[in-house]
C-alpha atoms as a PDB file:
ATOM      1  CA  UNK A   1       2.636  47.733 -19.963  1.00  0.00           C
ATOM      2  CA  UNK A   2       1.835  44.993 -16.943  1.00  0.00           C
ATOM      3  CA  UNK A   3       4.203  44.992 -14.010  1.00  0.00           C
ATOM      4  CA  UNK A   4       3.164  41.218 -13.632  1.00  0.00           C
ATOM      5  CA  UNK A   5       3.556  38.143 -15.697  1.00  0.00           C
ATOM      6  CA  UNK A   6       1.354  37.745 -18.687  1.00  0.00           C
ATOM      7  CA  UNK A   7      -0.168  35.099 -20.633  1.00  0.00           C
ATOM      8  CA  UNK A   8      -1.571  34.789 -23.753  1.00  0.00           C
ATOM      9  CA  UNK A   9      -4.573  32.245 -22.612  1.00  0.00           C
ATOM     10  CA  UNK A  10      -5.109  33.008 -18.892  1.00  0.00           C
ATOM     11  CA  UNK A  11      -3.868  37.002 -18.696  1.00  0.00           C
ATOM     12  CA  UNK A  12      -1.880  37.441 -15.284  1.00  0.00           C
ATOM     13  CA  UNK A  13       0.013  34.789 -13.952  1.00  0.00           C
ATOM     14  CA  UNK A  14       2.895  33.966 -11.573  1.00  0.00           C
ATOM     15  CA  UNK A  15       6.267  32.723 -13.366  1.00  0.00           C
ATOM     16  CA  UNK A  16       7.753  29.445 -13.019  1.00  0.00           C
ATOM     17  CA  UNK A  17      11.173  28.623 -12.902  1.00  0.00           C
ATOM     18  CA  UNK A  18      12.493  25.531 -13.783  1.00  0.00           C
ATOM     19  CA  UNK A  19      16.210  24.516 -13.923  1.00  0.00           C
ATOM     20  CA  UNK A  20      17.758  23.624 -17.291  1.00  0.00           C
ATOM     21  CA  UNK A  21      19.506  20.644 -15.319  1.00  0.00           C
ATOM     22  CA  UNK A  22      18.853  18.676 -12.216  1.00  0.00           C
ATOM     23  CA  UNK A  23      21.507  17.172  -9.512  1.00  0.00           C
ATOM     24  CA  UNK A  24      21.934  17.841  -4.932  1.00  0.00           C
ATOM     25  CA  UNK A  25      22.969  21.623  -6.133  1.00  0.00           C
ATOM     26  CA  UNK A  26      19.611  22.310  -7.864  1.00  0.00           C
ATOM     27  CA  UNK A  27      18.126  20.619  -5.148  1.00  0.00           C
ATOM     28  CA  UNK A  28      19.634  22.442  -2.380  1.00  0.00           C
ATOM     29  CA  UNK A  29      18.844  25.721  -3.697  1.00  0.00           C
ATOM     30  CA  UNK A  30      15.387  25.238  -4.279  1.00  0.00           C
ATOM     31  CA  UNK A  31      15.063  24.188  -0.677  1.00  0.00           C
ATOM     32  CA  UNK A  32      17.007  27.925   0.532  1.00  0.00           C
ATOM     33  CA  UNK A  33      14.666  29.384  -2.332  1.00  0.00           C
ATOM     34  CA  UNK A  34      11.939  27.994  -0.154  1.00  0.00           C
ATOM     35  CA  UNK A  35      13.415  28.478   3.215  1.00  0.00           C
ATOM     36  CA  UNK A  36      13.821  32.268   2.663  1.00  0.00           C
ATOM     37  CA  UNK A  37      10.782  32.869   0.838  1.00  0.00           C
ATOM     38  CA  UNK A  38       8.890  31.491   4.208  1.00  0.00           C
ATOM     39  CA  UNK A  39      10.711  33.075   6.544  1.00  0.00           C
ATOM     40  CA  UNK A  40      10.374  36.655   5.186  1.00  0.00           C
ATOM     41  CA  UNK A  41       6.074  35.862   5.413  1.00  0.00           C
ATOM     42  CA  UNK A  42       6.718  34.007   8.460  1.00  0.00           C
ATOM     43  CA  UNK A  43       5.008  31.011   7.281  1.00  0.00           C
ATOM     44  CA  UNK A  44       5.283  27.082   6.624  1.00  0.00           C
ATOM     45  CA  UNK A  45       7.428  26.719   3.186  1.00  0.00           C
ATOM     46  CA  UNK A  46       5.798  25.218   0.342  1.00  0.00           C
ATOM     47  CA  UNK A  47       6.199  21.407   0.609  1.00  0.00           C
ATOM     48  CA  UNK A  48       8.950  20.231  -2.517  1.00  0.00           C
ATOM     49  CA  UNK A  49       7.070  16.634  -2.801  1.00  0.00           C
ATOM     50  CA  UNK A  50       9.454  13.824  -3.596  1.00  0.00           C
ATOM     51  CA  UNK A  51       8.724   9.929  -3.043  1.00  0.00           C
ATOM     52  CA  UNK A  52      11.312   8.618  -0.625  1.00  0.00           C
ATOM     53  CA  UNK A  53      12.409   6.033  -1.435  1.00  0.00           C
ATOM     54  CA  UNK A  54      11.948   6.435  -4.531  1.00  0.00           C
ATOM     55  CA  UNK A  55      10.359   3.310  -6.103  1.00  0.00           C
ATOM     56  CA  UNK A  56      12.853   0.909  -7.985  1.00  0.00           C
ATOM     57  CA  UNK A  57      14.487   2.320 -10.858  1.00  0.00           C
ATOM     58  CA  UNK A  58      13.017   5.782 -10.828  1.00  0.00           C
ATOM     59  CA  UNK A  59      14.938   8.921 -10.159  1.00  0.00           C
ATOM     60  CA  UNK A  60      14.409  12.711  -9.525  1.00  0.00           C
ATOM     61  CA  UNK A  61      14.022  14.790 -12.804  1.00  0.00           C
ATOM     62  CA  UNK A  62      13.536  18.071 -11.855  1.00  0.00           C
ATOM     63  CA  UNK A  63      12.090  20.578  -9.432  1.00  0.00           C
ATOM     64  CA  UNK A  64      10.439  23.718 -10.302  1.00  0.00           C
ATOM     65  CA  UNK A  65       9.090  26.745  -8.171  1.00  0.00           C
ATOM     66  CA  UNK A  66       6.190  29.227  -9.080  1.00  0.00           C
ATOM     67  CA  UNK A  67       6.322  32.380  -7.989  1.00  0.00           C
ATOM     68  CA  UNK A  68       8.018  36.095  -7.838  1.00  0.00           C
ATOM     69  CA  UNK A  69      10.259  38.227  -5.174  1.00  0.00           C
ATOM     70  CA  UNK A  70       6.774  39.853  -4.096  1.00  0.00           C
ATOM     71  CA  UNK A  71       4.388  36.697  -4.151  1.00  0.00           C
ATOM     72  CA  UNK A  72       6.730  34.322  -2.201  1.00  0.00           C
ATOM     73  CA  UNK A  73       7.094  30.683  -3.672  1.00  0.00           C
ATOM     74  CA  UNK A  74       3.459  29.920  -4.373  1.00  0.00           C
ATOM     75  CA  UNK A  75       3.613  26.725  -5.956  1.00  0.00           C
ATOM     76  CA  UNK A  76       6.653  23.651  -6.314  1.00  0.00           C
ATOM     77  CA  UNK A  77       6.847  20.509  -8.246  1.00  0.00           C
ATOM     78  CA  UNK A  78       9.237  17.633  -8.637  1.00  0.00           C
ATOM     79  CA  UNK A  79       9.529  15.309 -11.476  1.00  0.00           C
ATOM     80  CA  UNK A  80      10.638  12.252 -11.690  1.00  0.00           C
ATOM     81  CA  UNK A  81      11.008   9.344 -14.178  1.00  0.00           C
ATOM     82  CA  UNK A  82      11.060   5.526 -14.503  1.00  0.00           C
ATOM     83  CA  UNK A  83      10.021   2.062 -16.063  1.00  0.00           C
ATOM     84  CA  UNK A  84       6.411   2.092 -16.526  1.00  0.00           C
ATOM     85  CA  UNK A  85       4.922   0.144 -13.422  1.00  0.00           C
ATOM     86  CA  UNK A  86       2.166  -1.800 -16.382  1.00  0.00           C
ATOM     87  CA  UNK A  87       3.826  -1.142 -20.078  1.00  0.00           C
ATOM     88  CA  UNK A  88       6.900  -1.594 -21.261  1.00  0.00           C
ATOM     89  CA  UNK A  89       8.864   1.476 -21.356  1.00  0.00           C
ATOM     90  CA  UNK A  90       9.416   4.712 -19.530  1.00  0.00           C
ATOM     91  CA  UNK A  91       7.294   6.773 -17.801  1.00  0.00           C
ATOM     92  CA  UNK A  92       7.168  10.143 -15.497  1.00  0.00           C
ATOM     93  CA  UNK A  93       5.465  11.474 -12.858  1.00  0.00           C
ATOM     94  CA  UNK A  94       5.297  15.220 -11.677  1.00  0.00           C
ATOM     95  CA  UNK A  95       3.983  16.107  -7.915  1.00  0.00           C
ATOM     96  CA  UNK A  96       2.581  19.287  -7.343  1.00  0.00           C
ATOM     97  CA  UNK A  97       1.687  21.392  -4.271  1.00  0.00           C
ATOM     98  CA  UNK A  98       0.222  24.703  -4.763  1.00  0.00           C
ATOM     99  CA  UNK A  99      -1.899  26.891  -2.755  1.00  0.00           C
ATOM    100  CA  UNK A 100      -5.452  27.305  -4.183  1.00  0.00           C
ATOM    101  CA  UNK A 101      -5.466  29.350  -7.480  1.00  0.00           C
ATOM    102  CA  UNK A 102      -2.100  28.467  -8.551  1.00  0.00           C
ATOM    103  CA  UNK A 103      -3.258  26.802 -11.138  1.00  0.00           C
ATOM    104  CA  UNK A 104      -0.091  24.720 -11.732  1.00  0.00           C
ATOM    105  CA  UNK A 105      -1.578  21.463 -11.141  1.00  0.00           C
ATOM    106  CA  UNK A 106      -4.402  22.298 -13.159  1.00  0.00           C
ATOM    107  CA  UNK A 107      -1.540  22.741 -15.956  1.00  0.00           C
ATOM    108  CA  UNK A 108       0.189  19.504 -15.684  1.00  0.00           C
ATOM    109  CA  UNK A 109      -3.108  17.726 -15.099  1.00  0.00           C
ATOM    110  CA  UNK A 110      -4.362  18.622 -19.019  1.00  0.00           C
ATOM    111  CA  UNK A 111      -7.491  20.715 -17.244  1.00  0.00           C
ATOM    112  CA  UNK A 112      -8.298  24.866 -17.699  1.00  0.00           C
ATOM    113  CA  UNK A 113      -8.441  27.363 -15.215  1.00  0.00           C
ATOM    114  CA  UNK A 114      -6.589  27.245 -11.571  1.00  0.00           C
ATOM    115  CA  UNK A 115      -9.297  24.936  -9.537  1.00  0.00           C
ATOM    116  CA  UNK A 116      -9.812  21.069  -9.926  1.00  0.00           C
ATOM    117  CA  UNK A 117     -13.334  20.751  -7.747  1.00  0.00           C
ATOM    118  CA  UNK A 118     -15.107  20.570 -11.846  1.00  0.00           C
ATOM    119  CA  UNK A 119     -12.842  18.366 -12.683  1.00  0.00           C
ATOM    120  CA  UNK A 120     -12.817  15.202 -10.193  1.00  0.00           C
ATOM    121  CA  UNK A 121     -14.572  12.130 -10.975  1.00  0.00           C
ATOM    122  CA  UNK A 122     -17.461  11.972  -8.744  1.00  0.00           C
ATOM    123  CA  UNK A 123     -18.582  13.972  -5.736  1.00  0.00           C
ATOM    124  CA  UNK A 124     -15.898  14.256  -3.426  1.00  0.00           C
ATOM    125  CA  UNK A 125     -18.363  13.647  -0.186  1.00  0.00           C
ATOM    126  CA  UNK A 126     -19.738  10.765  -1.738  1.00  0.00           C
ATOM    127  CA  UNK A 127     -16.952   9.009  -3.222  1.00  0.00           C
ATOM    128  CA  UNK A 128     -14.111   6.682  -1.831  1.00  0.00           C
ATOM    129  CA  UNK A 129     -10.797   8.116  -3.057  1.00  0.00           C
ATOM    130  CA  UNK A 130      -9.040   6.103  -5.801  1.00  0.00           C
ATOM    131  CA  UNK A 131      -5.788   6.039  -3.972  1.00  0.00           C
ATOM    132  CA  UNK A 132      -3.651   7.194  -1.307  1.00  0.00           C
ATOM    133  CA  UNK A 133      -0.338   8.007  -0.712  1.00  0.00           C
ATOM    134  CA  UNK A 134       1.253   9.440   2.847  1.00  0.00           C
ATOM    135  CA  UNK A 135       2.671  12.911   2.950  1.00  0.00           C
ATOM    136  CA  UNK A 136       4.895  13.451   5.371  1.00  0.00           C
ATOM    137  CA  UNK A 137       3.855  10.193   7.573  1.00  0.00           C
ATOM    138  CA  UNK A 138      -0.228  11.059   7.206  1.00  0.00           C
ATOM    139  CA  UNK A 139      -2.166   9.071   5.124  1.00  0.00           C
ATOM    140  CA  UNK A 140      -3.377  11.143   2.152  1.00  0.00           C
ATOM    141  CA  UNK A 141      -6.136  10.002   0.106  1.00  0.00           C
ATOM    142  CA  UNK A 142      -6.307  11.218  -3.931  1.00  0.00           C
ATOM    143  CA  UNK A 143      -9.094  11.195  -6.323  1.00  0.00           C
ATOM    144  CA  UNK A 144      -8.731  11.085 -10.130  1.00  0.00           C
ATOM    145  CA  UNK A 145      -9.561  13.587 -12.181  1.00  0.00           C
ATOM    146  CA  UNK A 146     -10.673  14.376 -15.569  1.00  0.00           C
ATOM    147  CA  UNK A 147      -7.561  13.984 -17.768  1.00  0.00           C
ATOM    148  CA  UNK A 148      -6.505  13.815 -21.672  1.00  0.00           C
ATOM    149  CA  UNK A 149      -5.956  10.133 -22.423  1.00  0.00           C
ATOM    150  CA  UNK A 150      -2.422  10.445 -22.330  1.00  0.00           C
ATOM    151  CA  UNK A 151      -1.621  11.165 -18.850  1.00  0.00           C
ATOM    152  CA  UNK A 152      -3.246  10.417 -15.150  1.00  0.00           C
ATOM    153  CA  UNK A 153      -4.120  12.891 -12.817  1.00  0.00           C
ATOM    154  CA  UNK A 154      -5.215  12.508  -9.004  1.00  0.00           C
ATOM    155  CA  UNK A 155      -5.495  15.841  -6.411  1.00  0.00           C
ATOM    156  CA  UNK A 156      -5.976  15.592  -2.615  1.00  0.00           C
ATOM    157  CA  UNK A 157      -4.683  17.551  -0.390  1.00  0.00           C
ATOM    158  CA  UNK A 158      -2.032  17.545   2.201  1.00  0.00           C
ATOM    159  CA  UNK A 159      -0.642  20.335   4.404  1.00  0.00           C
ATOM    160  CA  UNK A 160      -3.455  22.841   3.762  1.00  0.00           C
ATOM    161  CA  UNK A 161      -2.617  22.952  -0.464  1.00  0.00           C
ATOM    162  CA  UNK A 162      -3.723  21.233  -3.508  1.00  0.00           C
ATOM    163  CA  UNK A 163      -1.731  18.167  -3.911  1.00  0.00           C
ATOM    164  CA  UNK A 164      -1.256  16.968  -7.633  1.00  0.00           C
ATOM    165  CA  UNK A 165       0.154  13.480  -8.774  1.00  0.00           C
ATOM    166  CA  UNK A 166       0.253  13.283 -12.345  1.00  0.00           C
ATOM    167  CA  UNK A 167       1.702  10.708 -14.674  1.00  0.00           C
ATOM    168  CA  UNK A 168       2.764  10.119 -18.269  1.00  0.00           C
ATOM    169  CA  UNK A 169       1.319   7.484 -19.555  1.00  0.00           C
ATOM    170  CA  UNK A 170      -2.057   7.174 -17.830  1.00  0.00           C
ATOM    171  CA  UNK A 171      -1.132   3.696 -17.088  1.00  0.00           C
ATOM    172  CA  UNK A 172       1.830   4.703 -15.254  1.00  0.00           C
ATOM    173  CA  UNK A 173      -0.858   6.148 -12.788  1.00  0.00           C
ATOM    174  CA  UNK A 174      -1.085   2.583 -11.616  1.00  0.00           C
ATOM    175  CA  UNK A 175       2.488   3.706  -9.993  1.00  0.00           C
ATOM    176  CA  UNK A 176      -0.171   4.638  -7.046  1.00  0.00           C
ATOM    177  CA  UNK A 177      -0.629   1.011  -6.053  1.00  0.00           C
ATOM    178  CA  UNK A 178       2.637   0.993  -4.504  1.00  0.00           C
ATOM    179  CA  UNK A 179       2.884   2.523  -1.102  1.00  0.00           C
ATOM    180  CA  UNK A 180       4.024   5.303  -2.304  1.00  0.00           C
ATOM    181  CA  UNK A 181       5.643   7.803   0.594  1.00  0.00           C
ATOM    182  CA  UNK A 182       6.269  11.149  -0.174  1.00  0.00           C
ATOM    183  CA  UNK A 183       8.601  13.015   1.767  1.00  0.00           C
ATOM    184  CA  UNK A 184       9.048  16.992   1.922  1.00  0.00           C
ATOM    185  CA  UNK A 185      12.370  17.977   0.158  1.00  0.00           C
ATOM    186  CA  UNK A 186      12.446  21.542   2.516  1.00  0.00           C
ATOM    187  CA  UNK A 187      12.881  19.306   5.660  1.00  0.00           C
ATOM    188  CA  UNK A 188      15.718  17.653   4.407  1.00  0.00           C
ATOM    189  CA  UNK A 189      16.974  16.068   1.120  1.00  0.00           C
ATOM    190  CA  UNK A 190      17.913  12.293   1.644  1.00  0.00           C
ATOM    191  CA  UNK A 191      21.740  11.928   0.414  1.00  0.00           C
ATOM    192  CA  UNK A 192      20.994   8.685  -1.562  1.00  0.00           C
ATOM    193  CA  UNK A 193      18.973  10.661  -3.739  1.00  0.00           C
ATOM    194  CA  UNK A 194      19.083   9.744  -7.422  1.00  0.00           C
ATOM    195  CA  UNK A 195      18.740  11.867 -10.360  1.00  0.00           C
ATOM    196  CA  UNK A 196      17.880  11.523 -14.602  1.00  0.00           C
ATOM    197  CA  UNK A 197      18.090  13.127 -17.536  1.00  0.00           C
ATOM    198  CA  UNK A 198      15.626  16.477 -17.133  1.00  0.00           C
ATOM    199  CA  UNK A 199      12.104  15.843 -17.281  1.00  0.00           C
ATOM    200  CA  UNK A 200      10.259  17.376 -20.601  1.00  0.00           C
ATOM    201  CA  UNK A 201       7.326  17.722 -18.795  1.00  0.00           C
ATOM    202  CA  UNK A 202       8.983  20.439 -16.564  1.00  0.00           C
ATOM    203  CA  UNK A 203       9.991  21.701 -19.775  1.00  0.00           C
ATOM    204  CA  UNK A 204       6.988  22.918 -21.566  1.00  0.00           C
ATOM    205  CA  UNK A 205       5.442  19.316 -23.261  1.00  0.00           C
ATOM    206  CA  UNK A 206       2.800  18.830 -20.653  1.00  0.00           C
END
């Protein structure tokens, strides 16, 4: 008997929760999830990373939150889902902010374990980052990562925790060439936002 999550590949974990459906109500409680879960530790919530605006013709997919009623929210993403920016077709996108050891990004991102230093491409004091995105107004820079060939994954880091961008297919990682802003769901949620059919990736086919 464990009193903690279990699984099968990495032993003990921390659970995440994803809605079965996504719309403002799903939305809104993830951000009181958030809210409360901070100000109980008396600490910064978890940023809920969402592009805003959103670029043209994507939408929000779904959020999801890692963590228990004695760890605190640990780790959030937000998915979200539109025509490929280079092939035809659809394609998706899930951001990720965890605090070190998570290992949630490392999930989505096709890589083992929880950290994603053995993992970039190139020495991160030595090499320029292969794009940038602003978090909450700062300029944020991203490297790529080591990645099955189906997806694209780039990690930074913005407000003291890992910062994933990951996209399905890996050319949709050229989504990144935009300007992409991303803008913290907990502060507020934009009432323009628009939202999709679930994403699968949320959903267990990362």
């Amino acid at each position: 008997m464990h009193s903690e999550w279990r699984c099968d590949d990495d032993g003990a974990v921390l659970p995440l929760h994803v809605a079965h459906h996504i719309g403002p109500e799903i939305v809104e409680a993830a951000r009181a999830k958030l809210l409360a879960a901070a100000q109980r530790a008396g600490i910064r919530p978890t940023p809920l990373w969402c592009p805003w605006p959103l670029p043209s013709g994507w939408t929000v997919t779904g959020v999801g939150l890692v963590g228990d009623e004695r760890s605190g929210v640990r780790a959030t993403a937000v998915a979200c889902s539109g025509p490929g920016p280079v092939e035809r077709g659809p394609a998706d996108c899930v951001i990720v902010a965890e605090e070190p050891g998570v290992g949630l990004g490392n999930r989505f991102a096709g890589m083992p374990g929880t950290d994603p230093g053995p993992f970039f491409e190139g020495d991160l004091a030595t090499t320029i980052a292969h794009a940038k995105v602003r978090a909450a107004g700062w300029p944020t820079p991203l490297w790529m990562t080591k990645s099955p060939d189906d997806r694209t994954a780039y990690v930074g880091e913005a407000m003291g925790m890992w910062l994933y961008f990951v996209t399905w297919p890996a050319a949709a990682g050229y989504l990144l060439e935009e300007e992409i802003d991303l803008h913290d769901l907990t502060e507020d949620v934009p009432t323009h936002l628009v939202f999709g059919a679930p994403s699968p990736y949320l959903h267990g086919k990362a």
